[in-house]
N, C-alpha and C. Protein backbone atom coordinates (compact mmCIF):
# COMPACT_ATOMS: atom_id res chain seq x y z
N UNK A 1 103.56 130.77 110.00
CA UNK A 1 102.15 130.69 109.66
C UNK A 1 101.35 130.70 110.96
N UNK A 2 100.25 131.59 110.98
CA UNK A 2 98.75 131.64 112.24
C UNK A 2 98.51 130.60 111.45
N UNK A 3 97.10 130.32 113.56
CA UNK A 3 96.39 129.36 112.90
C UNK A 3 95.53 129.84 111.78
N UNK A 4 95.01 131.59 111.51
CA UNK A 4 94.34 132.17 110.71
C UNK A 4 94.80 131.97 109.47
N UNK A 5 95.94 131.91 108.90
CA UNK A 5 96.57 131.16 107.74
C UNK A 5 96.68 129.75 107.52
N UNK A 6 96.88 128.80 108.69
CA UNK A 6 96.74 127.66 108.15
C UNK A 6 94.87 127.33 107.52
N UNK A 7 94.11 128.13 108.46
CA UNK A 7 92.73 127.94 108.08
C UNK A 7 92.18 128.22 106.42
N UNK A 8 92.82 129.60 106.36
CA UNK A 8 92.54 129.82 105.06
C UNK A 8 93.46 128.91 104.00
N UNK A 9 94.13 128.18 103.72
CA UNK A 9 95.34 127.76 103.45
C UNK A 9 94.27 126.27 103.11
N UNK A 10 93.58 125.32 104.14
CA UNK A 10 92.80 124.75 104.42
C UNK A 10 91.31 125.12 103.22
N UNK A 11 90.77 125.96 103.83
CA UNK A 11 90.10 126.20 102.38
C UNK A 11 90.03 126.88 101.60
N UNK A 12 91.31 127.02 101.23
CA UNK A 12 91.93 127.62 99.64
C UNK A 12 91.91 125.79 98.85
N UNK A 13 92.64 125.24 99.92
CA UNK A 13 92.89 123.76 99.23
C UNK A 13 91.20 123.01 99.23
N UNK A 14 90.86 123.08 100.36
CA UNK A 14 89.20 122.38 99.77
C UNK A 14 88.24 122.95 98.91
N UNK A 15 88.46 124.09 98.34
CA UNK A 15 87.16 124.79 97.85
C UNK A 15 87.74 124.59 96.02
N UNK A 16 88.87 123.43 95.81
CA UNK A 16 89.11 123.25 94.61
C UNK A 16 88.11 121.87 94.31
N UNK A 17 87.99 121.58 93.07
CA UNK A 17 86.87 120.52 92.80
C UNK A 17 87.57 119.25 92.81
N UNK A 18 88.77 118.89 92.64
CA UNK A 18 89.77 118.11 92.51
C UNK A 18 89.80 117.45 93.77
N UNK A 19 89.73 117.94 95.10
CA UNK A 19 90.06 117.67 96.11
C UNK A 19 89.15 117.06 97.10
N UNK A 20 89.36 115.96 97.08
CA UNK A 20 88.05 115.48 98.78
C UNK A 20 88.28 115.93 99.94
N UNK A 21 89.68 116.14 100.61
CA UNK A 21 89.83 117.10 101.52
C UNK A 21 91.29 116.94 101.80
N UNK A 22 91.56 118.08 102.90
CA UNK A 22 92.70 118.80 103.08
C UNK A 22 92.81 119.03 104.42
N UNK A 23 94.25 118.95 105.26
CA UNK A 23 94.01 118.98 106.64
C UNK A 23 95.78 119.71 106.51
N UNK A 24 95.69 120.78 107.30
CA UNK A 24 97.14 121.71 107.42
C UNK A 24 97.21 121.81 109.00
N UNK A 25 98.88 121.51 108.65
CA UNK A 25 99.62 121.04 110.19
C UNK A 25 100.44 122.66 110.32
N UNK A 26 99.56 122.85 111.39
CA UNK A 26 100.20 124.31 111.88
C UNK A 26 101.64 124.91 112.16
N UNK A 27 102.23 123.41 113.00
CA UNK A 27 103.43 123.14 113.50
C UNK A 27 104.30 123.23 112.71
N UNK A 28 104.29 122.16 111.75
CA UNK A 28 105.39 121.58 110.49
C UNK A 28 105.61 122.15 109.45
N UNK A 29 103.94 123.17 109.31
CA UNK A 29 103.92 123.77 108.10
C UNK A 29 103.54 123.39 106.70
N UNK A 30 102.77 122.14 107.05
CA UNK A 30 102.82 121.57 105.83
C UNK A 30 101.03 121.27 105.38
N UNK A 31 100.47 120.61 104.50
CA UNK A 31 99.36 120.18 104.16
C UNK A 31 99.69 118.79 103.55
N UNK A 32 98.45 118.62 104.07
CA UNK A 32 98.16 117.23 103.29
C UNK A 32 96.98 116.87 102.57
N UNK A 33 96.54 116.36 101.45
CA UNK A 33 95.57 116.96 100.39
C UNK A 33 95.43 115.32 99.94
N UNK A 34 93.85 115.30 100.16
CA UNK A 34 93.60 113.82 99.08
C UNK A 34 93.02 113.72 98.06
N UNK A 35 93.30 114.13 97.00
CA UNK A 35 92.45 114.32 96.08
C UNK A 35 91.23 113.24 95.58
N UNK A 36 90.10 113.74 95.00
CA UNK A 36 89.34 112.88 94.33
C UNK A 36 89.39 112.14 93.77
N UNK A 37 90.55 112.43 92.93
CA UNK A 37 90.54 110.80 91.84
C UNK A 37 92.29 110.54 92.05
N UNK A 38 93.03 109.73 92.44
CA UNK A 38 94.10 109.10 93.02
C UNK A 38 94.96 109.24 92.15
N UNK A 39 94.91 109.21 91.05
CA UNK A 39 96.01 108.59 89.14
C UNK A 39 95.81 110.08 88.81
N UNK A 40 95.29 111.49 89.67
CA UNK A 40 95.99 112.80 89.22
C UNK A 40 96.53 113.12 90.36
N UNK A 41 97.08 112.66 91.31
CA UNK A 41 98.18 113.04 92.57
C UNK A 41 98.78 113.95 92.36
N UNK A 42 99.67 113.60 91.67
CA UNK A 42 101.66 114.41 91.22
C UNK A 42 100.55 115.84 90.36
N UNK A 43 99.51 115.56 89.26
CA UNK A 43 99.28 117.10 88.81
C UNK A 43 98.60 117.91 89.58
N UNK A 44 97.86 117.21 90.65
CA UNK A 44 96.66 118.07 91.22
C UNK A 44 97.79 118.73 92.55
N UNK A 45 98.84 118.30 92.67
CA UNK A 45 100.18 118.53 93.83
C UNK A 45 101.02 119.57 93.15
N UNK A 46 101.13 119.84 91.91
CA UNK A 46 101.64 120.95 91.50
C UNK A 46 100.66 122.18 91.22
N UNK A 47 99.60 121.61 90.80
CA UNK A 47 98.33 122.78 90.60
C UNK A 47 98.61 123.22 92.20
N UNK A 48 98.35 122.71 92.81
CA UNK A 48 97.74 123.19 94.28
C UNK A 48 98.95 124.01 94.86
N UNK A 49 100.02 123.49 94.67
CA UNK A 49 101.30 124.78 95.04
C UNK A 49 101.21 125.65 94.16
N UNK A 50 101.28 125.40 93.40
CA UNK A 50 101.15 126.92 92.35
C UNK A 50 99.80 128.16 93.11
N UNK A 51 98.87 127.55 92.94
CA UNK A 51 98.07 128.30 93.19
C UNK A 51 97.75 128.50 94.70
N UNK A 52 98.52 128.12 95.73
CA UNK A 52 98.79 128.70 97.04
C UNK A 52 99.48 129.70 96.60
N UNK A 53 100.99 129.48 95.92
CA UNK A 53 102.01 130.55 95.49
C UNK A 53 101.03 131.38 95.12
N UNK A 54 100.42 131.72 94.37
CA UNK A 54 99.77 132.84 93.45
C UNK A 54 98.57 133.40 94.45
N UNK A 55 98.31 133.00 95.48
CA UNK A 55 97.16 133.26 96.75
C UNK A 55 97.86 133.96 97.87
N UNK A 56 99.41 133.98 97.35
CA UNK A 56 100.58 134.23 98.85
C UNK A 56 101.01 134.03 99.87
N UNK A 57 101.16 132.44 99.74
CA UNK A 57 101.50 131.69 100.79
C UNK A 57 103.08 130.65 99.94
N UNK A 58 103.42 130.90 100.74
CA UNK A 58 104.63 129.93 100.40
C UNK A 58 104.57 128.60 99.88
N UNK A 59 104.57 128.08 99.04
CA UNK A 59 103.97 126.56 98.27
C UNK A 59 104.82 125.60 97.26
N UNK A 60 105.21 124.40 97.82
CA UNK A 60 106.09 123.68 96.45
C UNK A 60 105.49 122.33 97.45
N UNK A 61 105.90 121.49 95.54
CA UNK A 61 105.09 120.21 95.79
C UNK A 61 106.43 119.16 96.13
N UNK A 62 106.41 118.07 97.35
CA UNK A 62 107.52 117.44 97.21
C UNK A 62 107.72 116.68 95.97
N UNK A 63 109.01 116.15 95.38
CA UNK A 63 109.41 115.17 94.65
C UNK A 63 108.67 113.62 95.10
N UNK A 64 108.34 113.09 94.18
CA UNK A 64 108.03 111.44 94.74
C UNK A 64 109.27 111.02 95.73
N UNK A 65 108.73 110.34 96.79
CA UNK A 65 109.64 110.54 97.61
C UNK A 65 110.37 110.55 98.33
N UNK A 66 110.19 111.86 98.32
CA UNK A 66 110.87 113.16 98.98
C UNK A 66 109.66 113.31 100.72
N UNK A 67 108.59 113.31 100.17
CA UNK A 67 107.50 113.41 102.05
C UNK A 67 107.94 112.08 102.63
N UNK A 68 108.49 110.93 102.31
CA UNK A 68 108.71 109.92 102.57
C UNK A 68 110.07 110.17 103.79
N UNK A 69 111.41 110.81 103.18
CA UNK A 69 112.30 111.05 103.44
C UNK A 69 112.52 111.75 104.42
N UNK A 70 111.33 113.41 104.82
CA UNK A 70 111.52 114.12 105.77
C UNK A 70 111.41 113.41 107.39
């Protein structure tokens, strides 16, 4: 991933309504996403990979966890 992809990647994930904001680690490859309301985490974490996947970027949501573990 460019930084030109992590950017867009960045606001692909903020320009959803769900989301208060989003900050993508260039290095690791990864995002990190806080959504608006806390008690839809796990769905608004599969919406949001999916629809990176479907934008064409490589995207899966960890297992509960699983971000804990890496």
């Amino acid at each position: 991933m460019c930084e030109g992809c992590a950017s867009t990647v960045k606001r692909i994930l903020e320009t959803q309504p769900q989301v208060s904001s989003a900050t993508v680690n260039l290095a690791s490859q990864t995002a990190t996403v806080i959504p608006a309301i806390e008690s839809e985490k796990e769905e608004l974490g599969e919406a949001l990979a999916h629809h990176l996947s479907t934008s064409g970027f490589t995207s899966t949501f960890p297992s509960p966890g699983q971000e804990d573990a890496e």
